[in-house]
N, C-alpha and C. Protein backbone atom coordinates (compact mmCIF):
# COMPACT_ATOMS: atom_id res chain seq x y z
N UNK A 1 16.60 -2.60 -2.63
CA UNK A 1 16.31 -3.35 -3.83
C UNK A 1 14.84 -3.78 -3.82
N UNK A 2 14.20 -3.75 -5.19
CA UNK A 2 12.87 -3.83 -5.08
C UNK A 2 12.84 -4.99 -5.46
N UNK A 3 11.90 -6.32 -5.28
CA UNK A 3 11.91 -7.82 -6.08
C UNK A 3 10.20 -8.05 -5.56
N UNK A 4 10.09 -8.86 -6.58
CA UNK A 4 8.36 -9.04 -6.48
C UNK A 4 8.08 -10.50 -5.28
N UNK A 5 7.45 -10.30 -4.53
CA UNK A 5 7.35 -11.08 -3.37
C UNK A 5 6.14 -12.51 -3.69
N UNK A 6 6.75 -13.73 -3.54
CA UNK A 6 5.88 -15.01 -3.55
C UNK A 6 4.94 -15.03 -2.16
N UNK A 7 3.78 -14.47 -2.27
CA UNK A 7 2.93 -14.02 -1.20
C UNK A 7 2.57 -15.96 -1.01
N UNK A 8 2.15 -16.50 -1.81
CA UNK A 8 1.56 -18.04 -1.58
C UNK A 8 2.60 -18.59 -1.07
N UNK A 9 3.93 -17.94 -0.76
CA UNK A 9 4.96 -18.81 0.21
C UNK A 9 3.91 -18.61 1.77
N UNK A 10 4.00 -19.42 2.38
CA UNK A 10 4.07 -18.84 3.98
C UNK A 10 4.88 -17.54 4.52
N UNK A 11 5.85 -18.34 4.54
CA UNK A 11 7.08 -17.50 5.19
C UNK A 11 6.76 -15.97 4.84
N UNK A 12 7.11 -15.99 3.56
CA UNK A 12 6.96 -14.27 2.82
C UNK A 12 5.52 -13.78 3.55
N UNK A 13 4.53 -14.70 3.44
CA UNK A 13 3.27 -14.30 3.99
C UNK A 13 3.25 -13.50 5.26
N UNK A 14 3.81 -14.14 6.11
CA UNK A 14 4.00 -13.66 7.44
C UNK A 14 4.82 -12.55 7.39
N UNK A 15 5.92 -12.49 6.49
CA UNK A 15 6.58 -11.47 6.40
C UNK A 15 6.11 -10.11 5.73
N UNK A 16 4.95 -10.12 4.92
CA UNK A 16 4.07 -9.29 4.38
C UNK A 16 3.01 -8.68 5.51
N UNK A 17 2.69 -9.98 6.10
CA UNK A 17 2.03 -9.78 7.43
C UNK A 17 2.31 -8.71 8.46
N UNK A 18 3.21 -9.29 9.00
CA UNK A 18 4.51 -7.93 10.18
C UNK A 18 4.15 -6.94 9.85
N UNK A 19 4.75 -6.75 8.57
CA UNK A 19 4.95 -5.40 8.00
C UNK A 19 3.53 -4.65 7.59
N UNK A 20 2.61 -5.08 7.45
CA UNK A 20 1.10 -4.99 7.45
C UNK A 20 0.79 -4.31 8.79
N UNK A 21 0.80 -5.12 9.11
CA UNK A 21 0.33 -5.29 11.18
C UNK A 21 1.05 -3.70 11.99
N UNK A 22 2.69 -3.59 11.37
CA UNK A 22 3.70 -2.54 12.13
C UNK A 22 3.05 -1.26 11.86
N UNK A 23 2.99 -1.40 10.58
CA UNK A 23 2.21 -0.07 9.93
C UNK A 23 1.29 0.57 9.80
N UNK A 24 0.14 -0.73 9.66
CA UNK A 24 -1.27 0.07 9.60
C UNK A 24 -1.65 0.08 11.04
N UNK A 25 -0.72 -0.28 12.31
CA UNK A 25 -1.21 0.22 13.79
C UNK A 25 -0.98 1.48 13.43
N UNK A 26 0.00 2.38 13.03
CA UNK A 26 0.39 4.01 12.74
C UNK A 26 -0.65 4.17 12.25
N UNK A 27 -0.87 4.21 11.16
CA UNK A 27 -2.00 4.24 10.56
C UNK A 27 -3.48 5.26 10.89
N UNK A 28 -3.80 3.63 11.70
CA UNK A 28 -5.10 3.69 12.37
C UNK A 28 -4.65 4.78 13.69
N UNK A 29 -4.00 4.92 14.22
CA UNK A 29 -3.49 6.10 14.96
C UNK A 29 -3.56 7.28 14.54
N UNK A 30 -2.70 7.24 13.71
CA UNK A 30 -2.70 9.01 12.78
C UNK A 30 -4.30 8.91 12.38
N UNK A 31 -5.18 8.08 11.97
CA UNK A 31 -6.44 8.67 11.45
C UNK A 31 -7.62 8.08 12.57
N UNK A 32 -7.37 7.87 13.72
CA UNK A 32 -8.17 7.95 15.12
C UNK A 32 -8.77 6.92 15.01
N UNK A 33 -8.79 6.01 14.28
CA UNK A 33 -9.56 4.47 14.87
C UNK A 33 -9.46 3.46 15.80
N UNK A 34 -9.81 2.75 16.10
CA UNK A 34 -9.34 1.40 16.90
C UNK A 34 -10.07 0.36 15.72
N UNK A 35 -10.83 0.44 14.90
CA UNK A 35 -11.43 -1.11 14.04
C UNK A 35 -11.04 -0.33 12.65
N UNK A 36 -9.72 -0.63 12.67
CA UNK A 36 -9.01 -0.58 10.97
C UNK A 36 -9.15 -1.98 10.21
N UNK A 37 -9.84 -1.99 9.15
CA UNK A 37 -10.05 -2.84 8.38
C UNK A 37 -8.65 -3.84 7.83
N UNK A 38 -7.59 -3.14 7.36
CA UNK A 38 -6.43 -3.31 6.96
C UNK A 38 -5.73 -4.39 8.23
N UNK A 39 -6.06 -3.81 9.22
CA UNK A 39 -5.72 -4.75 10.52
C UNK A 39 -6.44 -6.09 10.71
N UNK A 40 -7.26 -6.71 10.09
CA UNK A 40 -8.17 -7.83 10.26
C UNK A 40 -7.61 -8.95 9.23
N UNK A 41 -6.99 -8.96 8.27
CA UNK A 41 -6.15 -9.37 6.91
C UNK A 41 -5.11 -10.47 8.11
N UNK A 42 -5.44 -11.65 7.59
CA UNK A 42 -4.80 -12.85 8.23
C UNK A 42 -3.47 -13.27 7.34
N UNK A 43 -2.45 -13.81 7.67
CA UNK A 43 -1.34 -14.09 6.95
C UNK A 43 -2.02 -15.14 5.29
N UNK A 44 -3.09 -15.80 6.16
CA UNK A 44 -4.02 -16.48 5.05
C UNK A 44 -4.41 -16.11 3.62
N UNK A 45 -4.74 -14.86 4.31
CA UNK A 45 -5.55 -13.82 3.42
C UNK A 45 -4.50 -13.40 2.50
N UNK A 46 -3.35 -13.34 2.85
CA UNK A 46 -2.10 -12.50 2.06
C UNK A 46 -2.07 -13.53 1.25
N UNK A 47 -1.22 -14.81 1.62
CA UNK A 47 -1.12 -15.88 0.84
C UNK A 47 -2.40 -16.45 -0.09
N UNK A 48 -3.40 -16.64 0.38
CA UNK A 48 -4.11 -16.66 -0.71
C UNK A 48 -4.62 -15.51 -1.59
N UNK A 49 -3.61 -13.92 -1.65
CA UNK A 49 -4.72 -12.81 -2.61
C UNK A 49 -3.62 -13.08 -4.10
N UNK A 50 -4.78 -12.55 -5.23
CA UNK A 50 -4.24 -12.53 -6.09
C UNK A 50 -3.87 -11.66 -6.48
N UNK A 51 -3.40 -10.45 -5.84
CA UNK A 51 -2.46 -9.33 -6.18
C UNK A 51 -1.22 -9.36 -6.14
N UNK A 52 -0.81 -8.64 -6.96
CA UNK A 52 0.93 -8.76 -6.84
C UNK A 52 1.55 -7.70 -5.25
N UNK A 53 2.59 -8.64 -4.95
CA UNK A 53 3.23 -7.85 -3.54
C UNK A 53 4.91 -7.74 -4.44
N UNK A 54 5.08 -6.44 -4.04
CA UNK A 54 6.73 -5.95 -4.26
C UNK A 54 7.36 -5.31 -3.00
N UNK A 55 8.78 -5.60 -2.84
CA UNK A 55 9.18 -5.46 -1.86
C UNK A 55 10.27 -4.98 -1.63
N UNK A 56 10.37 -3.93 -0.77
CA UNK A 56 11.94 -3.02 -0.50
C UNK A 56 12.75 -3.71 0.55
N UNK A 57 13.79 -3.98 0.06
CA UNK A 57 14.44 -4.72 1.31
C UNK A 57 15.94 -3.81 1.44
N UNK A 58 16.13 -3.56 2.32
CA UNK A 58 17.74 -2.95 2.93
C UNK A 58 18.26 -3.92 4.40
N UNK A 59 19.49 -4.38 3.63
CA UNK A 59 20.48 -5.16 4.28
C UNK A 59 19.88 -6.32 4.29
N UNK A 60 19.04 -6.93 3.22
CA UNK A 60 18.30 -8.59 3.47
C UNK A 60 17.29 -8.23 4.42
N UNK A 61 16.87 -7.07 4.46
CA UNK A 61 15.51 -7.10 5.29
C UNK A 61 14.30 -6.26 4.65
N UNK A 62 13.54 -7.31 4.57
CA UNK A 62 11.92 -6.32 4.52
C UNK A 62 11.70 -5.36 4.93
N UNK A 63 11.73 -4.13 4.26
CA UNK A 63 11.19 -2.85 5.16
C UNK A 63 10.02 -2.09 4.58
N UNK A 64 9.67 -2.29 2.85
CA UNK A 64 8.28 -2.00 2.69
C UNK A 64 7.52 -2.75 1.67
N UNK A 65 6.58 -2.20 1.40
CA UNK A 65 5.49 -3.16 0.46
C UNK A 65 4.50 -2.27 -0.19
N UNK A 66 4.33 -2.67 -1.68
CA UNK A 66 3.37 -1.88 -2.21
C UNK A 66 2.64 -3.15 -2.82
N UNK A 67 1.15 -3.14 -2.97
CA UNK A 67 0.59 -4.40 -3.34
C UNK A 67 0.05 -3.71 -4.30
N UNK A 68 -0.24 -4.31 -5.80
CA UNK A 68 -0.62 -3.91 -7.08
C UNK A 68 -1.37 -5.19 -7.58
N UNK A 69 -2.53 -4.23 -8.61
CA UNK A 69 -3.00 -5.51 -10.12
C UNK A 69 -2.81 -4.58 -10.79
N UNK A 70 -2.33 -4.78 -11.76
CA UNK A 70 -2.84 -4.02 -13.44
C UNK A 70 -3.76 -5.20 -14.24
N UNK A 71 -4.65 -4.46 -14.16
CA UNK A 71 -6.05 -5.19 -15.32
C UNK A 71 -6.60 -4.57 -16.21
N UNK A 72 -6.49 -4.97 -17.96
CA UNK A 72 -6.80 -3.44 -18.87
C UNK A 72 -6.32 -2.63 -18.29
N UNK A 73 -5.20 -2.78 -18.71
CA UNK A 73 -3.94 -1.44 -18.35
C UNK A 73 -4.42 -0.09 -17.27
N UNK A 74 -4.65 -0.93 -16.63
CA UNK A 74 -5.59 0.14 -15.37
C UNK A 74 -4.40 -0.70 -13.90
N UNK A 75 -3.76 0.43 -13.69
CA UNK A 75 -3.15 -0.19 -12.36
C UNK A 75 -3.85 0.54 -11.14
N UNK A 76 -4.02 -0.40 -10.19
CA UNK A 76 -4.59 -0.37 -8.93
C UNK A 76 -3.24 -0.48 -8.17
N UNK A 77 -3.02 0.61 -7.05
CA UNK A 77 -2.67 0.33 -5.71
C UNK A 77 -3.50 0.27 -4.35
N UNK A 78 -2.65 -1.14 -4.16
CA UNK A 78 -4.03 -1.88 -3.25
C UNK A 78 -3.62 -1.36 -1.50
N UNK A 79 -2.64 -1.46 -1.50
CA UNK A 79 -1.70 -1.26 -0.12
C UNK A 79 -0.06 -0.77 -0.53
N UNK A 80 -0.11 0.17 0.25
CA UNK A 80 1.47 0.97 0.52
C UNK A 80 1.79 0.43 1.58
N UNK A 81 2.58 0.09 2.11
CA UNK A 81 3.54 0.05 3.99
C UNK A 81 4.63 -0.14 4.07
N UNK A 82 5.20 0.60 4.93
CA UNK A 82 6.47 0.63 5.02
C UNK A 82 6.49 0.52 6.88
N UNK A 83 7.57 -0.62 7.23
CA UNK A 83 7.83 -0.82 8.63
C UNK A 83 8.15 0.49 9.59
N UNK A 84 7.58 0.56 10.48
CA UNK A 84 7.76 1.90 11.07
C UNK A 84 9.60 2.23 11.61
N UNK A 85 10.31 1.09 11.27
CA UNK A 85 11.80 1.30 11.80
C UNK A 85 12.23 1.43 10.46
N UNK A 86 11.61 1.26 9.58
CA UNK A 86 12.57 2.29 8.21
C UNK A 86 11.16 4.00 7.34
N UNK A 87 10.60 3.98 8.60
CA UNK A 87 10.17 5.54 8.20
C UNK A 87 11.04 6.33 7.81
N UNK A 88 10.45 7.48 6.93
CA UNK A 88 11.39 8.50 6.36
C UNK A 88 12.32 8.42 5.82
N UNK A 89 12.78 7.40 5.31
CA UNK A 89 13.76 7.05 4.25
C UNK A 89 13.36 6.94 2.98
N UNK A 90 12.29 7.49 2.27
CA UNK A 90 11.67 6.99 1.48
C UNK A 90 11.47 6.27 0.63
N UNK A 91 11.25 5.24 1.19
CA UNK A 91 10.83 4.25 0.49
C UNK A 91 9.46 3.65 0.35
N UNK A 92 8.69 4.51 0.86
CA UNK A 92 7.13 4.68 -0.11
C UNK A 92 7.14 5.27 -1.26
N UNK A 93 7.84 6.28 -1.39
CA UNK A 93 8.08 6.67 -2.97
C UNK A 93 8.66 6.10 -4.03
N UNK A 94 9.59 5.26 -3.20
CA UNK A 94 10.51 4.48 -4.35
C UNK A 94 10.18 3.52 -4.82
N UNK A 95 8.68 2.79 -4.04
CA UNK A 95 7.65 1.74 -4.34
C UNK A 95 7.09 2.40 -5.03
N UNK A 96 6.12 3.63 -5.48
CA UNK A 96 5.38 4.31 -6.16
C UNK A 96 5.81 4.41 -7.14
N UNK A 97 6.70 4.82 -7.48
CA UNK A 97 7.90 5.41 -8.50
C UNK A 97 8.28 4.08 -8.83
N UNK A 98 8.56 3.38 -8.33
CA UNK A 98 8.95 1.70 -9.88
C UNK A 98 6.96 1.55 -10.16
N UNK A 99 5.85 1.12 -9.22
CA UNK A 99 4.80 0.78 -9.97
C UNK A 99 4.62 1.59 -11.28
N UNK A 100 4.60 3.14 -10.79
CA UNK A 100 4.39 3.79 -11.99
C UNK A 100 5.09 3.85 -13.32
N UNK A 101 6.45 3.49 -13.18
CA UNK A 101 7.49 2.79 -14.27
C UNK A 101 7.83 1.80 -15.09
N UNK A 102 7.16 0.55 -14.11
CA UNK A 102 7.47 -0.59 -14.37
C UNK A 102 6.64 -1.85 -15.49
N UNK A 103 5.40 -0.91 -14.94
CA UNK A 103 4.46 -1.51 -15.70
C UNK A 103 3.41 -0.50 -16.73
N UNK A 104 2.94 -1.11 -17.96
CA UNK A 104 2.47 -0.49 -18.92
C UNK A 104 0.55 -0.62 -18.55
N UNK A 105 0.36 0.97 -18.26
CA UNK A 105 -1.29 1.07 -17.99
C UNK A 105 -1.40 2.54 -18.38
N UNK A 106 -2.61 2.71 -18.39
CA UNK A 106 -3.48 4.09 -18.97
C UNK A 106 -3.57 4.90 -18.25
N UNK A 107 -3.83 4.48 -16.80
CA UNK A 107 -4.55 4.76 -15.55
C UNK A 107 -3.48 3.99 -14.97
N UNK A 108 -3.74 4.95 -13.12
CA UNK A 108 -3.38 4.14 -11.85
C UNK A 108 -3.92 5.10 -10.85
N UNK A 109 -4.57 3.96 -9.84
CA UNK A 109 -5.45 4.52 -8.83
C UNK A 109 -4.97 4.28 -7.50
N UNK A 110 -5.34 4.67 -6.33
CA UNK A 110 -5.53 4.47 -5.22
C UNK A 110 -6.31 4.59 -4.18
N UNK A 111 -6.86 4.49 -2.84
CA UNK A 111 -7.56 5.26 -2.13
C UNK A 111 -6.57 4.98 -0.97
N UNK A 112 -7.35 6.24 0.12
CA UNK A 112 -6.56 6.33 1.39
C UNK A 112 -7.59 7.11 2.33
N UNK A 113 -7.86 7.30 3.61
CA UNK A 113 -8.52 7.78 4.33
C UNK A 113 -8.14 9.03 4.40
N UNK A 114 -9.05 10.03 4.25
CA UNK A 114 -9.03 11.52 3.89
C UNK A 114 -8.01 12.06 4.95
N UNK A 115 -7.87 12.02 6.45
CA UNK A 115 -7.32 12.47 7.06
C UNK A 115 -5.82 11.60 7.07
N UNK A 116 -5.77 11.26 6.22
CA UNK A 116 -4.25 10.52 6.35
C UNK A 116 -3.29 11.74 5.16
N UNK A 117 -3.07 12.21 5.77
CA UNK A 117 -2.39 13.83 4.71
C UNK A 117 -1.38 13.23 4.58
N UNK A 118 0.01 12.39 5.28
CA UNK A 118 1.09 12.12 4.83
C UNK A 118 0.94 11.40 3.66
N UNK A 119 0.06 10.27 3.36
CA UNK A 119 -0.27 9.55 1.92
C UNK A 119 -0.75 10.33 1.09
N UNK A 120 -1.43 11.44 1.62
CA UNK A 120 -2.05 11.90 0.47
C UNK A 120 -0.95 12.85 -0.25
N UNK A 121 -0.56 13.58 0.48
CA UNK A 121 0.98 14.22 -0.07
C UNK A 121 1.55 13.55 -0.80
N UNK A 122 1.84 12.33 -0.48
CA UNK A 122 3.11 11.27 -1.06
C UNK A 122 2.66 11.03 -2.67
N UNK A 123 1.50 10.71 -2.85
CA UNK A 123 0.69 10.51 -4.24
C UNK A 123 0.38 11.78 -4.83
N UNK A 124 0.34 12.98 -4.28
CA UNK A 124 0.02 14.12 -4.86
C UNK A 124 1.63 14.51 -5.52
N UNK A 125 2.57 14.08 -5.11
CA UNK A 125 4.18 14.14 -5.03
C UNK A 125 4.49 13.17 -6.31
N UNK A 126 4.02 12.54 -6.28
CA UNK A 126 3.93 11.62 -7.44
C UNK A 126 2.64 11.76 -8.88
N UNK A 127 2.26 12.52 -8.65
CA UNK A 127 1.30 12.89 -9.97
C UNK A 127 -0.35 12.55 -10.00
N UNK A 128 -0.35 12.12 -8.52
CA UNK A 128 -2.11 11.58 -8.44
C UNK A 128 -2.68 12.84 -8.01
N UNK A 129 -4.29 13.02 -8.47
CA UNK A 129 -5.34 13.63 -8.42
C UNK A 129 -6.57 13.21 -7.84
N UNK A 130 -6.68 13.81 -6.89
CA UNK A 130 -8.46 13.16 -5.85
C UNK A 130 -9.29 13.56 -6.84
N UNK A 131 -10.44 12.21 -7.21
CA UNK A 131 -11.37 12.31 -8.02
C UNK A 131 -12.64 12.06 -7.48
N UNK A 132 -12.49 11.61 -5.91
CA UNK A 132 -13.69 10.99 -5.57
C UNK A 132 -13.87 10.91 -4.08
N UNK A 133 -14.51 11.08 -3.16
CA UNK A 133 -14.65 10.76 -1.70
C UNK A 133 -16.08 10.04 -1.31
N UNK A 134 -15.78 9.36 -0.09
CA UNK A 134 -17.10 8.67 -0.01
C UNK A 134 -16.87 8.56 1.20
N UNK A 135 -18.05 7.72 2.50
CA UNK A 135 -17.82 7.11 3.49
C UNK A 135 -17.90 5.30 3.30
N UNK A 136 -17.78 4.48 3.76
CA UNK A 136 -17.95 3.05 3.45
C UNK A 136 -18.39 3.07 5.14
N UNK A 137 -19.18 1.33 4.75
CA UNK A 137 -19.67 0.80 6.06
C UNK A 137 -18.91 1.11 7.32
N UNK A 138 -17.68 0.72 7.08
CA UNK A 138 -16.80 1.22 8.51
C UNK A 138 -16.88 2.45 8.95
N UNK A 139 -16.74 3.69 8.11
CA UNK A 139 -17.18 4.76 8.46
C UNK A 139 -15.85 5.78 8.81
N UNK A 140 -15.18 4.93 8.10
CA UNK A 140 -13.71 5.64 7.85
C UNK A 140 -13.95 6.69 6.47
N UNK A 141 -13.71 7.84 6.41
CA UNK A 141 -14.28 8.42 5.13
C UNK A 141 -12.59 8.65 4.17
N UNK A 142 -13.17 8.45 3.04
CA UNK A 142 -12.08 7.51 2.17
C UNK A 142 -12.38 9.02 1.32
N UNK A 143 -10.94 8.52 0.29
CA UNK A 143 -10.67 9.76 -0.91
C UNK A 143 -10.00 8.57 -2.17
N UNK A 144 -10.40 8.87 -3.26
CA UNK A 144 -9.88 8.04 -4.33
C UNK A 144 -8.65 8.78 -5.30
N UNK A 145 -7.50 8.53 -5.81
CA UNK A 145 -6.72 9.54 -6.65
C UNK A 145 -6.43 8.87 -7.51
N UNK A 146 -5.89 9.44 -8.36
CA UNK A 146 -5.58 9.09 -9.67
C UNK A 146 -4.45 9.40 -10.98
N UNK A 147 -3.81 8.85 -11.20
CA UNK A 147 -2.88 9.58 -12.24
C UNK A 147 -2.82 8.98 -13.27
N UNK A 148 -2.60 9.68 -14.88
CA UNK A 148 -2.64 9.03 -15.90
C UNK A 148 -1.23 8.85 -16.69
């Protein structure tokens, strides 16, 4: 069941957190780092962002998270994760698949680190198109996609 998550709770915070923390260690693994940006994000930081958090839960438990804004009908995905003890069940798609449903926009974007092929599949699976690549300060080299 998908339900939109009160990130300015604590509790949920931390629980956004975990699931942050479980995942983007894989992550930063599958794409060879040790200083993943995504990993530095304090329970603080969750609770105070102003993005929306939605949340997959099976059996009363948190198992993934897709974080969204739509602004001028332009939706942004900010963060995908899913807990590494409910991998392959997909439920990164089934987060993708309600954003892209649920809400009314023109556009919806994402980025992801070029060598991360399982995300990039997952959004190519879902109707996004790479429009853009770059490196950023960290030096993680990034890809932008897009679907309309």
């Amino acid at each position: 069941m998908i339900t939109k998550l009160e990130n300015s709770n604590e509790i949920v915070a931390s629980q956004i957190y975990s699931i942050f923390q479980n995942s983007y260690k894989v992550e930063a693994q599958l794409i060879g780092v040790v200083d993943f940006p995504p990993l530095s994000r304090s329970v603080k930081d969750i609770a105070n962002s102003k993005t929306d958090f939605y949340g997959f839960s099976d059996n009363n438990c948190l198992a993934a998270i897709i974080e969204i804004t739509v602004e001028d009908k332009h939706l942004e995905i900010h963060s995908l994760t899913v807990d590494p003890m409910f991998f392959r069940k997909g439920l990164a798609g089934k987060l993708i698949s309600y954003a892209l449903e649920a809400f009314d926009y023109t556009d919806a974007t994402v980025e992801t680190a070029v060598v991360n092929e399982p995300a990039i599949n997952l959004y190519k699976k879902h109707g996004f198109v790479e429009f853009k690549r770059w490196t950023p300060s960290h030096g993680i080299e990034k890809l932008a996609m897009s679907v309309q």
